[in-house]
C-alpha atoms as a PDB file:
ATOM      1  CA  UNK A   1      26.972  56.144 217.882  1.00  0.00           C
ATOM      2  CA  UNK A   2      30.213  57.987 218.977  1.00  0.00           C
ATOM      3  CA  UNK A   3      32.291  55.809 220.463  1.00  0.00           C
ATOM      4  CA  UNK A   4      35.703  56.873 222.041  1.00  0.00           C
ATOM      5  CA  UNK A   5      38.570  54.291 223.174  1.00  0.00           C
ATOM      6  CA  UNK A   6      41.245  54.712 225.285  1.00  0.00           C
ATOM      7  CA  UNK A   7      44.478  52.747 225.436  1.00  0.00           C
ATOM      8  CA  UNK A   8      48.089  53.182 227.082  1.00  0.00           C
ATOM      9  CA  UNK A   9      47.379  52.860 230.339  1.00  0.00           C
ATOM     10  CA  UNK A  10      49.850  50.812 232.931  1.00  0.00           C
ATOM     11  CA  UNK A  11      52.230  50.347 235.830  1.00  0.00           C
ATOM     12  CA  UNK A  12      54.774  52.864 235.410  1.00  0.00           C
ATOM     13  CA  UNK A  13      57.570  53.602 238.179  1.00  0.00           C
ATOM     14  CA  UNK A  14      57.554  57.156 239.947  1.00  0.00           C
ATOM     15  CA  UNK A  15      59.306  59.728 237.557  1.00  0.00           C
ATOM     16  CA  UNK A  16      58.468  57.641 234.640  1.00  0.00           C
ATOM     17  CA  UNK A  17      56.205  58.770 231.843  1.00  0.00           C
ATOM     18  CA  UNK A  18      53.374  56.965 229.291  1.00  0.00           C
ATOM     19  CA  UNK A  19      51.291  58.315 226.426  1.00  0.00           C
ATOM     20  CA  UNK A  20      47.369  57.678 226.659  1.00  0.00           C
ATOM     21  CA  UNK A  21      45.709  57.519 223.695  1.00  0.00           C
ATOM     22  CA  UNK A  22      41.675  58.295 222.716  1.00  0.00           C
ATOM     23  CA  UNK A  23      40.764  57.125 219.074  1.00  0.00           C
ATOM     24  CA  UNK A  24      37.424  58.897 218.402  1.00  0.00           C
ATOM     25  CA  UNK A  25      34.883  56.758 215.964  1.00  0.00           C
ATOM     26  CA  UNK A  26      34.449  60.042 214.313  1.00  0.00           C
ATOM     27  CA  UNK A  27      36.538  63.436 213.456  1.00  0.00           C
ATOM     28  CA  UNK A  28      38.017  65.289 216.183  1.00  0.00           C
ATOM     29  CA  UNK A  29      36.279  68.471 214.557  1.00  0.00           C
ATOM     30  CA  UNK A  30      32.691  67.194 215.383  1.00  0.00           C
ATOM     31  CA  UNK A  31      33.834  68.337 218.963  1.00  0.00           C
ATOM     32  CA  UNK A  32      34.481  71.044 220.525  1.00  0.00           C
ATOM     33  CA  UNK A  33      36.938  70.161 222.898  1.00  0.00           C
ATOM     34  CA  UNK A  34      37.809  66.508 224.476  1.00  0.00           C
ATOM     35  CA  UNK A  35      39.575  65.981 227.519  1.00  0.00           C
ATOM     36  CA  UNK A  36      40.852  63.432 229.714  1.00  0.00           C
ATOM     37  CA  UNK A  37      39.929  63.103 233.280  1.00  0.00           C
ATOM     38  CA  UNK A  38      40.403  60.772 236.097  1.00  0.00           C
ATOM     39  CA  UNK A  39      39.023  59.091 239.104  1.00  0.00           C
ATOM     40  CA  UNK A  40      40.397  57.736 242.617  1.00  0.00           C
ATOM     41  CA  UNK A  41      37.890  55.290 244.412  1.00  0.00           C
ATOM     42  CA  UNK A  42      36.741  57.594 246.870  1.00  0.00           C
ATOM     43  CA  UNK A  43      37.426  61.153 245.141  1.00  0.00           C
ATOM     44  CA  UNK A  44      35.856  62.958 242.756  1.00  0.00           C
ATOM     45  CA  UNK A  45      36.318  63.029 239.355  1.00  0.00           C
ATOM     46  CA  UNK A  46      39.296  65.016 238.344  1.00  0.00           C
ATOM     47  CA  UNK A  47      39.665  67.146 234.660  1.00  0.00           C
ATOM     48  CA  UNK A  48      43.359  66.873 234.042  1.00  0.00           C
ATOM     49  CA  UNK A  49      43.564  68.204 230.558  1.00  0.00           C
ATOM     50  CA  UNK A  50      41.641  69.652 227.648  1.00  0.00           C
ATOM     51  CA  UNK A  51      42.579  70.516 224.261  1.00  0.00           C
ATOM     52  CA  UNK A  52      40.063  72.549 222.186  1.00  0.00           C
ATOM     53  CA  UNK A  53      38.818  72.227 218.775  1.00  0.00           C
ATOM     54  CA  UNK A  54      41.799  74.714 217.453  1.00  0.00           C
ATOM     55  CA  UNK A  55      44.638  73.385 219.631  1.00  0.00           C
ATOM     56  CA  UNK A  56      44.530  75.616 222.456  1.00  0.00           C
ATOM     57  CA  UNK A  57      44.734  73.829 225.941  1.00  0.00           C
ATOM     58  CA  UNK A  58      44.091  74.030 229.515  1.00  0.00           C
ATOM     59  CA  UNK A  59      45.629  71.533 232.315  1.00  0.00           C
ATOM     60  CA  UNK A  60      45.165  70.909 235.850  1.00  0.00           C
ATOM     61  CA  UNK A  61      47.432  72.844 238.708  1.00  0.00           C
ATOM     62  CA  UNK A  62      48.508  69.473 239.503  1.00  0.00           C
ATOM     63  CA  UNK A  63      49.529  68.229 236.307  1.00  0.00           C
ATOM     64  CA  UNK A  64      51.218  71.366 234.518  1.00  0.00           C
ATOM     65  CA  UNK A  65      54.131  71.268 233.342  1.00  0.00           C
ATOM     66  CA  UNK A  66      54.454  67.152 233.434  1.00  0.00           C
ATOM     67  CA  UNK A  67      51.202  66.096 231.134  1.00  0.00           C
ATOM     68  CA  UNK A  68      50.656  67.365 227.771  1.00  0.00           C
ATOM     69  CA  UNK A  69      47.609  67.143 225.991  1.00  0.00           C
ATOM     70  CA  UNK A  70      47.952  66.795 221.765  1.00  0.00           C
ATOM     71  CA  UNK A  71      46.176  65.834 219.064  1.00  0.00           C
ATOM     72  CA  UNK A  72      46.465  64.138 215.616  1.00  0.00           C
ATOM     73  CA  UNK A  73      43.149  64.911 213.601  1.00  0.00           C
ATOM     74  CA  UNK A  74      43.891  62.731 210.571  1.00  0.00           C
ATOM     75  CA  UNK A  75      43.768  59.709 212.764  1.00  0.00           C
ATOM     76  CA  UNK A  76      41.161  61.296 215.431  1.00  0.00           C
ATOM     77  CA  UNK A  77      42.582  60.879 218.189  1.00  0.00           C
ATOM     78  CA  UNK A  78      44.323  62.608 221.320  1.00  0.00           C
ATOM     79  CA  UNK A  79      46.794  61.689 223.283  1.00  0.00           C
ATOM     80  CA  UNK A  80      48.123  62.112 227.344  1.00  0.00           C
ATOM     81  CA  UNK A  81      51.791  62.754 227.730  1.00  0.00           C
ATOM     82  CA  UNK A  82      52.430  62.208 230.972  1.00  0.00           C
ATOM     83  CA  UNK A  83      56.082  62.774 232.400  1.00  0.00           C
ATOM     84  CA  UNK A  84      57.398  62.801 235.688  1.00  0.00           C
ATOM     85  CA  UNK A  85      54.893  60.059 237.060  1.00  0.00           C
ATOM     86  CA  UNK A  86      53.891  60.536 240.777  1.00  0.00           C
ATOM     87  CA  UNK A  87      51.756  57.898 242.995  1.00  0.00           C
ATOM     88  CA  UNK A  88      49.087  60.448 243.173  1.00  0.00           C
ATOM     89  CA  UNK A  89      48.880  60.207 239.499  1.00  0.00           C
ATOM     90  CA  UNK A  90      47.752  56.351 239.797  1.00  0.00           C
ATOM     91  CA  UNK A  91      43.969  56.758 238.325  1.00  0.00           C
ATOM     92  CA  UNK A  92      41.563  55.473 236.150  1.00  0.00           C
ATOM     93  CA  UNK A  93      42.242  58.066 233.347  1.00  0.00           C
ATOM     94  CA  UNK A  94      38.900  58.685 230.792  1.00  0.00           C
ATOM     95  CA  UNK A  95      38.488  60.872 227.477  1.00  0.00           C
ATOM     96  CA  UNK A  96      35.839  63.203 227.524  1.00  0.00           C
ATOM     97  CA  UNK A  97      34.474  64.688 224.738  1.00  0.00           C
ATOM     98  CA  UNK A  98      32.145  67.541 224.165  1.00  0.00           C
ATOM     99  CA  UNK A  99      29.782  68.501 221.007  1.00  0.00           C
ATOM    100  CA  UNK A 100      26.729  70.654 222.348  1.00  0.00           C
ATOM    101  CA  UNK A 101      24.731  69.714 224.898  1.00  0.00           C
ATOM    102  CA  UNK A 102      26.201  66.472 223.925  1.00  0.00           C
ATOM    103  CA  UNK A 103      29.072  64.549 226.185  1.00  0.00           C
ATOM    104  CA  UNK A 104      30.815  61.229 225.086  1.00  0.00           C
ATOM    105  CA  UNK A 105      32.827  58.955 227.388  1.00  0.00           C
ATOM    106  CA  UNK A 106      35.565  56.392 227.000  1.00  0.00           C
ATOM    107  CA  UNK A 107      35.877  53.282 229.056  1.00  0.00           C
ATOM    108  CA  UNK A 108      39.291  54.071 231.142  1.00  0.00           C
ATOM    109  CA  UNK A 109      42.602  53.253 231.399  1.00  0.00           C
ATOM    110  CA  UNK A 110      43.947  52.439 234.200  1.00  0.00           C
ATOM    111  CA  UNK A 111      47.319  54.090 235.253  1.00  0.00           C
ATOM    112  CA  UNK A 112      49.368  52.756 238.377  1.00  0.00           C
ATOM    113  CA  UNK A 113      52.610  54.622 239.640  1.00  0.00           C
ATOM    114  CA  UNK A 114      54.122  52.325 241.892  1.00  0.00           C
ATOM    115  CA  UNK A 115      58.049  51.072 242.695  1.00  0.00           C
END
């Protein structure tokens, strides 16, 4: 069973930054892309970031140029940078990732920008 496991999350100030991480139970390569996401109470789910299976990446309008999505395959795992913190970012942030038809989840990590 795939499991996928998300840590870093926080209270953070506005303008400040933290690193989510996503340790996959097995290689990043049995994917084709992952991606983290997030959710408000109230909004719909949100795709923030994906990386695909040979490093090229896509990000959300609202995140560009502040998040950056990475990867390190020999430990299987991706990671958030996220700089330049804003209150809007405050989420439940979740790794997605993507093999086929199949889909694997994390738990979440919650993220709160707040002074």
């Amino acid at each position: 069973q795939v499991q996928l496991v998300e840590s870093g999350g926080g209270l953070v100030q506005p303008g400040g930054s933290l690193r989510l991480s996503c340790l996959s139970s097995i290689s990043y390569f049995s994917f084709n892309d992952m991606s983290w996401y997030r959710r408000v109470p109230g909004k719909e789910r949100e795709l923030v970031a994906t990386i695909f299976r040979y490093g090229s990446s896509k990000y959300a309008d609202s995140v560009k140029g502040r998040f950056t999505i990475s990867k390190d395959v020999a430990k299987n795992t991706v990671y958030l940078q996220m700089n330049s913190l804003k209150p809007e970012d405050t989420a439940v942030y979740f790794c997605n990732a993507a093999s086929g038809a199949d889909t694997y989840w994390g738990q979440g990590t919650q993220v709160t920008v707040s002074s």
